[in-house]
Protein backbone atom coordinates (compact mmCIF):
# COMPACT_ATOMS: atom_id res chain seq x y z
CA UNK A 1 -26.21 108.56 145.14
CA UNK A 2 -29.21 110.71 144.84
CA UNK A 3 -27.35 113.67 146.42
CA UNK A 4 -24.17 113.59 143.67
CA UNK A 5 -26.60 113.27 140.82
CA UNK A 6 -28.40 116.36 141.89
CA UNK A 7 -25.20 118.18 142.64
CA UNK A 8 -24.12 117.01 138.98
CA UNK A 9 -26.89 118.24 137.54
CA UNK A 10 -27.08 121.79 139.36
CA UNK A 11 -23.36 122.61 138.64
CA UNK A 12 -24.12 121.41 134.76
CA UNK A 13 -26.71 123.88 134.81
CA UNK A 14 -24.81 126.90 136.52
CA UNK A 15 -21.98 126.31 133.79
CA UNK A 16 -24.70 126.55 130.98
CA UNK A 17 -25.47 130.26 132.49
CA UNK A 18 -21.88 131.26 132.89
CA UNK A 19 -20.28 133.60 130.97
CA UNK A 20 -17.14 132.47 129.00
CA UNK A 21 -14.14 134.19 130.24
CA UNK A 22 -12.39 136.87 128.04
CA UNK A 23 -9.57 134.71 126.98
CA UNK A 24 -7.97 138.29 125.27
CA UNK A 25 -7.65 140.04 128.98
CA UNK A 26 -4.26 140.70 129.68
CA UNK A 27 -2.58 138.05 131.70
CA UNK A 28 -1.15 138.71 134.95
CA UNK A 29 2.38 139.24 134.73
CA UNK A 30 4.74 137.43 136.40
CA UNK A 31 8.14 135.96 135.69
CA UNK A 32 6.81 135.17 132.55
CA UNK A 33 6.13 138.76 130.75
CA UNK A 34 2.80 139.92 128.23
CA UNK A 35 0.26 138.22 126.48
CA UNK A 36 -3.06 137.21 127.06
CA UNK A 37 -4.88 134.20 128.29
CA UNK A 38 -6.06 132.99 125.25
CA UNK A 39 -2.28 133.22 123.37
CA UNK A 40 0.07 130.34 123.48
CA UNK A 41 3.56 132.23 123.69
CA UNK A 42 7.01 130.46 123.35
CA UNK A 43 8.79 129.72 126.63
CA UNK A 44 11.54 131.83 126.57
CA UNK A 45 14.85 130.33 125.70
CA UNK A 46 16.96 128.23 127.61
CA UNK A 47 19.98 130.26 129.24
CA UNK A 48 23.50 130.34 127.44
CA UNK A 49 25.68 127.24 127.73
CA UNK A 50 28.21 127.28 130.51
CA UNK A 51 30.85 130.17 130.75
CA UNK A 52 34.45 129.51 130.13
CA UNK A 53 35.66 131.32 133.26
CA UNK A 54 37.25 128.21 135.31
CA UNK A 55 36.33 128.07 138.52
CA UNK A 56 33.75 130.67 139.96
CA UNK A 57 34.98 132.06 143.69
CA UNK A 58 32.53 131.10 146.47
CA UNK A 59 30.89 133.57 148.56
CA UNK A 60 30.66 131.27 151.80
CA UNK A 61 32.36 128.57 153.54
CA UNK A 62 31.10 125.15 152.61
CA UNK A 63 29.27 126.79 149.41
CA UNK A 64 28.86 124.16 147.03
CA UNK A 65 30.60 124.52 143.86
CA UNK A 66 28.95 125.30 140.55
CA UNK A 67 28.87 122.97 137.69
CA UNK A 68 31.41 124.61 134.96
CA UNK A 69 29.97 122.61 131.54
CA UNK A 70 26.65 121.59 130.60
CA UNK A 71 25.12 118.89 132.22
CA UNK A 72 21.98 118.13 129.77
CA UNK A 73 20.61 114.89 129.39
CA UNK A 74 22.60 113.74 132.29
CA UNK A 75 21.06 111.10 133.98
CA UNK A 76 20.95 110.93 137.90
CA UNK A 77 19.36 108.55 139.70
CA UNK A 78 19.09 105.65 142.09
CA UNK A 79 20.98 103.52 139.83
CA UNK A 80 23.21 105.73 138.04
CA UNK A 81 25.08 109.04 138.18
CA UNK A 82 26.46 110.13 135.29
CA UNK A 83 28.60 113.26 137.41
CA UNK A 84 30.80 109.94 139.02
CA UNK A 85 31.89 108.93 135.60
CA UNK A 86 34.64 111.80 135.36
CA UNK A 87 34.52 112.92 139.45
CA UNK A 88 34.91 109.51 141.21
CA UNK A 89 38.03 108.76 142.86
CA UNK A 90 39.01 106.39 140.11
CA UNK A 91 37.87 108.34 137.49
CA UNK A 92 38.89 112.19 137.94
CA UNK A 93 42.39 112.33 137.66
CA UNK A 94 42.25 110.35 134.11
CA UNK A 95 39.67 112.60 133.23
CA UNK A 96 41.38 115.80 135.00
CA UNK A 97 38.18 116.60 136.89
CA UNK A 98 38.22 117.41 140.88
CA UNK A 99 37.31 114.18 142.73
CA UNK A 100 34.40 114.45 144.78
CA UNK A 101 34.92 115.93 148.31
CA UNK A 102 35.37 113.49 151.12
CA UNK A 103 32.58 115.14 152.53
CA UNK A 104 30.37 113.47 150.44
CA UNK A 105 31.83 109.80 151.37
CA UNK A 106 30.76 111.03 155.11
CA UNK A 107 27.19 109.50 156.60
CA UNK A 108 24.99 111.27 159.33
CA UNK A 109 27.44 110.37 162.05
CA UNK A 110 30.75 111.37 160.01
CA UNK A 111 31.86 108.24 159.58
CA UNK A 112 33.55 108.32 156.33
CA UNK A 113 32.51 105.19 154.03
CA UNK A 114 33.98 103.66 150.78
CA UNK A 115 31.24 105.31 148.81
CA UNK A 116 29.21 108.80 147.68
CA UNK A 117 26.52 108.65 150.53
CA UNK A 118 22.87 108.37 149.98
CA UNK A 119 22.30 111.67 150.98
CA UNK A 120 25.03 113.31 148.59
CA UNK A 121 24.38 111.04 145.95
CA UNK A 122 22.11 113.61 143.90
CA UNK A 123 24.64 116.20 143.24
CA UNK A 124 22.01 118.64 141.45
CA UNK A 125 20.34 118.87 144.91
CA UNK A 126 22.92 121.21 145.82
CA UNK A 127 25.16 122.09 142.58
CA UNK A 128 23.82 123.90 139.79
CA UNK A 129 25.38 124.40 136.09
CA UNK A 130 27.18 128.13 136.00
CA UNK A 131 25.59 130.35 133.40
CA UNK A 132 24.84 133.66 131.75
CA UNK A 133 21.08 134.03 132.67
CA UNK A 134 20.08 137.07 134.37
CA UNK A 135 18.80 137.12 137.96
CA UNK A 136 14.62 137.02 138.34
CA UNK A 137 15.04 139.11 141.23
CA UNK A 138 17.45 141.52 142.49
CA UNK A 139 19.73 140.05 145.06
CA UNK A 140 21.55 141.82 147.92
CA UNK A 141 23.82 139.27 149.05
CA UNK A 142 27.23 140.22 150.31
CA UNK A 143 29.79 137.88 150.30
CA UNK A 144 31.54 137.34 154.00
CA UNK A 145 34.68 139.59 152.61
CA UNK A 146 32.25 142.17 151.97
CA UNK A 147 30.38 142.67 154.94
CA UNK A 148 33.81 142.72 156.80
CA UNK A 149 35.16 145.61 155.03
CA UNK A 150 31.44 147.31 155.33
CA UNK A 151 31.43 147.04 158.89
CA UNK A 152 35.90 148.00 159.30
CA UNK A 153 34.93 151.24 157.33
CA UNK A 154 31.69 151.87 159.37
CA UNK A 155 33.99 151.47 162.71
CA UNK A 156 36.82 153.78 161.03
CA UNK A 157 34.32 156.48 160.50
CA UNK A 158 32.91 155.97 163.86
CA UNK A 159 36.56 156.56 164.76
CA UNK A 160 37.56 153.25 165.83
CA UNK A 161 35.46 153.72 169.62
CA UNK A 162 33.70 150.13 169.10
């Protein structure tokens, strides 16, 4: 008891000598570009609504399709998912949505069950609404297509030894 009152009362007394930070330093910056520490800036806005391209083409086998509308105030969660009104089995051709893939009425051991599955239940785990935002970073993924016709021209010019 003694001990955390005297360490109370010596860190209260440090902070009395400490200078007060320059709250108009430049901020670091990171994702989240200029101002200082002491400014409140807006958080920039939320990216555009959902293209009306259709479907987007996947890059990889078994990559999960993107969401093609907005899915705001949505609610998902242990009692309710809002995606199954339009993509259930019952539901999606009424509402000319795809149905959910069988693969998510498969459990751990691939047996395939009347329901969505526990562990595909939360569809925003692993689909995400399609949109016009910009990449943060750069990305230099190549699609499987891609790196097949990379490495067919790299053999060609190698004149087709390998």
């Amino acid at each position: 008891m003694k001990l955390s009152l005297l360490l109370t009362l010596l860190f209260f007394s440090l902070s009395l000598h400490a200078e007060a930070p320059d709250l108009n330093a430049s901020a670091p910056d990171g994702l989240r570009k200029g101002g200082t520490l002491g400014q409140t800036l807006s958080a920039p806005p939320i990216s555009g609504d959902p293209r009306d391209t259709g479907r987007e083409v996947r890059n990889y086998p078994e990559q999960p399709p993107v969401i093609p509308h907005s899915i705001r105030d949505y609610q998902i969660d242990k009692r309710f998912n809002r995606c199954l009104d339009c993509h259930s089995t019952s539901a999606a051709p009424a509402a000319g949505a795809p149905m959910v893939s069988i693969t998510h009425f498969m459990d751990r051991d691939y047996q395939v069950r009347a329901a969505v599955t526990p562990n595909r239940y939360f569809c925003t785990q692993c689909h995400v609404p399609q949109t016009d935002a910009q990449p943060l970073v750069e990305s230099r993924f190549l699609n499987m297509d891609k790196v097949l016709q990379q490495e067919a021209a790299r053999r060609q010019q190698q004149g087709g030894t390998q």
